[in-house]
Protein backbone atom coordinates (compact mmCIF):
# COMPACT_ATOMS: atom_id res chain seq x y z
CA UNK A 1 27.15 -2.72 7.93
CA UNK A 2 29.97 -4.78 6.60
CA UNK A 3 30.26 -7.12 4.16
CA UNK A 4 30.56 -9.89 6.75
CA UNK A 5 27.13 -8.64 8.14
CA UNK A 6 25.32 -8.63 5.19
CA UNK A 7 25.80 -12.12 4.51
CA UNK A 8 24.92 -12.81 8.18
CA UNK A 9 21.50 -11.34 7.51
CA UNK A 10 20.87 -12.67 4.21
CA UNK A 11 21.54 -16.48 6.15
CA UNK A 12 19.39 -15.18 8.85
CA UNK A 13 16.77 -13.61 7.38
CA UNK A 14 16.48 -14.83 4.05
CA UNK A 15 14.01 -17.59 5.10
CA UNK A 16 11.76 -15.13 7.51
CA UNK A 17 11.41 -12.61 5.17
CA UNK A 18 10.48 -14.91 2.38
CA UNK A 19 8.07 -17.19 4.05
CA UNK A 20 6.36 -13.60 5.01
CA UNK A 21 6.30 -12.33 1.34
CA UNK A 22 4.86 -15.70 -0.36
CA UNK A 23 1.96 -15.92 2.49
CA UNK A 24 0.80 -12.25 1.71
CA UNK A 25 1.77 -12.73 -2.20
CA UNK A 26 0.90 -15.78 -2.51
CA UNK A 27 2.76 -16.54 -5.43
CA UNK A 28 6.29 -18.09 -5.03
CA UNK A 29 7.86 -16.07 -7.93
CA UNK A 30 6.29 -12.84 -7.17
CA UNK A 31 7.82 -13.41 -3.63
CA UNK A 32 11.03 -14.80 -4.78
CA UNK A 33 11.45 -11.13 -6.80
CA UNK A 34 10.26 -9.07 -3.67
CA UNK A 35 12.28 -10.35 -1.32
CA UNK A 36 15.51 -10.50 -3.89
CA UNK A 37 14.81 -6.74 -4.53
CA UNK A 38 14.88 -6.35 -0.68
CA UNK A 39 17.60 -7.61 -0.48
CA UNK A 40 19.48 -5.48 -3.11
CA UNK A 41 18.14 -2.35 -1.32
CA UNK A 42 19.69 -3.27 1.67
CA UNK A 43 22.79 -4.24 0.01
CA UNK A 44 22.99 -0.64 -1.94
CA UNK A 45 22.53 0.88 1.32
CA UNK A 46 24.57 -1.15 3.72
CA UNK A 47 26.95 1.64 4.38
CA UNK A 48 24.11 3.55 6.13
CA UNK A 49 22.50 0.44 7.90
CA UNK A 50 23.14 -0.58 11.49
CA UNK A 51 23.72 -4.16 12.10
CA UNK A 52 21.73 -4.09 14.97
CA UNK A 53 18.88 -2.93 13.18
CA UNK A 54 19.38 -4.68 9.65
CA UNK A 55 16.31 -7.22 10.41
CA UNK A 56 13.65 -4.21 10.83
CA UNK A 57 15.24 -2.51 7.76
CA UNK A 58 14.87 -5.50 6.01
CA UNK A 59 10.99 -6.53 6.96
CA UNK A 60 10.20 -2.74 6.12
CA UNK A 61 11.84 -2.64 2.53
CA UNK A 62 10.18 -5.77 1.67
CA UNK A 63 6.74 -5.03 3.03
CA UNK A 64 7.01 -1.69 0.77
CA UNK A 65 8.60 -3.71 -2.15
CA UNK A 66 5.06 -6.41 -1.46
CA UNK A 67 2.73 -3.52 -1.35
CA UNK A 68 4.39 -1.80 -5.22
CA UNK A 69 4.22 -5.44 -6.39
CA UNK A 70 0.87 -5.96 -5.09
CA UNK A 71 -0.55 -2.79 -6.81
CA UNK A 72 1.12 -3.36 -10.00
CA UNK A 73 -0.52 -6.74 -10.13
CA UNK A 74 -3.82 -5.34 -9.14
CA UNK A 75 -4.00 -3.28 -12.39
CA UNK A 76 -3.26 -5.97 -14.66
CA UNK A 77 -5.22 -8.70 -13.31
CA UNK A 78 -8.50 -6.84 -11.54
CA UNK A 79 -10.66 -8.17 -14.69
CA UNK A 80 -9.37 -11.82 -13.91
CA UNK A 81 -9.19 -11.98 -9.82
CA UNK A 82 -12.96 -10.85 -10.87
CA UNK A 83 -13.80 -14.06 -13.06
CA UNK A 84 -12.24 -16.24 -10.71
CA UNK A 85 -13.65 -14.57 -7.37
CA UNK A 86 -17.83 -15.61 -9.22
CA UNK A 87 -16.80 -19.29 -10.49
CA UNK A 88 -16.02 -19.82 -6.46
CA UNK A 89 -19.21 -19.08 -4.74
CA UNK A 90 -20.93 -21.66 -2.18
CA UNK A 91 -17.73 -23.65 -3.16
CA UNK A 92 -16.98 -25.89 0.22
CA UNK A 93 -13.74 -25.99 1.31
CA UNK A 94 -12.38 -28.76 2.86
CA UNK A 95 -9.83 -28.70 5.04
CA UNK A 96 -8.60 -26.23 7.18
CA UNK A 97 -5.39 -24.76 5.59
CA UNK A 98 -7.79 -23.46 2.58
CA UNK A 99 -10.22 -22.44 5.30
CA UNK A 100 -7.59 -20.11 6.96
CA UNK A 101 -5.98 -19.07 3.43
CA UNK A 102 -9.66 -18.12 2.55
CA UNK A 103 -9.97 -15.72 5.73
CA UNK A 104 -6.53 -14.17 5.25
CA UNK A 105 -7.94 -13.57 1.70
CA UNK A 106 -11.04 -11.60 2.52
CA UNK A 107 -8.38 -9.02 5.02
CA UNK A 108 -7.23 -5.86 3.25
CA UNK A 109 -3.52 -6.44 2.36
CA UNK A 110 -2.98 -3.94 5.13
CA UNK A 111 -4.64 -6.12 7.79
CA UNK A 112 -2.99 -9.22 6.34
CA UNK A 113 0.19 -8.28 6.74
CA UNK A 114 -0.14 -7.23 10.00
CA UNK A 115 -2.17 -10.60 11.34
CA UNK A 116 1.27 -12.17 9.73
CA UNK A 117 3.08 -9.94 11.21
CA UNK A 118 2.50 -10.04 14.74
CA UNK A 119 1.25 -14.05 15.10
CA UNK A 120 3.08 -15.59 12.75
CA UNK A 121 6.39 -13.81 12.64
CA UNK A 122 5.75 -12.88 16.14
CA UNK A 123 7.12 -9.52 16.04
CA UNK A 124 5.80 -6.52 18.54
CA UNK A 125 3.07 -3.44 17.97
CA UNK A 126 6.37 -1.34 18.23
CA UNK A 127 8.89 -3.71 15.26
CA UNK A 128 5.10 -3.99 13.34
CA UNK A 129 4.70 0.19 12.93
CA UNK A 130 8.35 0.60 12.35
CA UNK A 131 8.20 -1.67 9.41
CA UNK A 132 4.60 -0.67 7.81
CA UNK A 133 5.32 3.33 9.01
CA UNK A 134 1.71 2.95 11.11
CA UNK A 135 2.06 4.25 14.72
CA UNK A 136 1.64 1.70 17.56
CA UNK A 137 -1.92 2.26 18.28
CA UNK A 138 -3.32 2.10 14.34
CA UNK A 139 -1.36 -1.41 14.78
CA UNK A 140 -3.26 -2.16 17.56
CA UNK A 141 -6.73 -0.87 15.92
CA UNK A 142 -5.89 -2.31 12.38
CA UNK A 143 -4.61 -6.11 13.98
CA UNK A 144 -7.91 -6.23 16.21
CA UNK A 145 -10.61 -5.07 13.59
CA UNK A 146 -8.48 -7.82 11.18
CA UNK A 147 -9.11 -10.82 14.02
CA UNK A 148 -12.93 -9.59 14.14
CA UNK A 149 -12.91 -9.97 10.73
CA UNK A 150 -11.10 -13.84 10.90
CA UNK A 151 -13.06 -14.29 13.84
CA UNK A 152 -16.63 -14.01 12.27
CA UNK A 153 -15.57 -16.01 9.23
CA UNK A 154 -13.81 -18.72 10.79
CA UNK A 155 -17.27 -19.10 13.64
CA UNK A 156 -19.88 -19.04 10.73
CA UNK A 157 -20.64 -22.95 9.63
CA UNK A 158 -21.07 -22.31 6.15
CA UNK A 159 -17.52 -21.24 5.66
CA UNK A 160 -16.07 -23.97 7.54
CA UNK A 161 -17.73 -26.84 6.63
């Protein structure tokens, strides 16, 4: 990949990649330093990096970079997410962006990403187990247990109202 390239990507994909870090992170810093240390991967190892393929490459370094960050974080804030997770019970929530934030929240961050993945990134089973290193069909079993799991949340009244 040339020099030329790489800046092609990073106007490309800067914004994909990003949007998909902060909506599994949640956290616009946390994603801001994910997706910036993608990015220096790729750039340390553009020599060996087809252009054609720089967008997969990308996705997967980042997803690995989210999933470090994410269990870093766990260790040092498992007491608090604890705290916070029993002052929310039977809280209502009102509107339907928190509703669907709240169902993403209860997937595993493997199931999250992939829901992400696939219908709001829109990539295929295929581009999904190339960047998480799952084959095609634990894609397929991991993405349909997650939209049970959505599903049965999102139909129950309690949550939703």
């Amino acid at each position: 990949m040339t020099e030329r390239e790489y800046n092609e990507c990073v106007r490309v994909y800067a914004d994909n990649v990003y949007r998909f870090i902060v909506k599994n992170l949640r956290h616009e810093e946390d994603a801001r330093d994910v997706v910036q240390s993608a990015f220096e991967k790729m750039w340390q190892h553009r020599d060996s990096i087809d252009y054609d393929k720089s967008k997969s490459y990308l996705f997967t370094v980042a997803y690995h970079q989210m999933i470090d960050h994410l269990r870093k974080s766990k260790r040092v804030h498992l007491k608090e997410e604890f705290a916070e997770s029993t002052s929310i019970i039977n809280r209502p929530v009102s509107n339907l962006k928190k509703v669907l934030e709240e169902a993403l929240s209860r997937l595993s961050e493997t199931q999250r990403s992939l829901v992400l993945l696939k219908d709001y990134e829109g990539y295929s089973y295929e581009e999904i187990g190339q960047i998480t290193s799952l084959s095609e069909s634990q894609v397929k079993v991991y993405l349909h247990r997650a939209r049970i799991q959505l599903k049965n949340y999102l139909v129950s009244p309690e949550n939703v109202l």
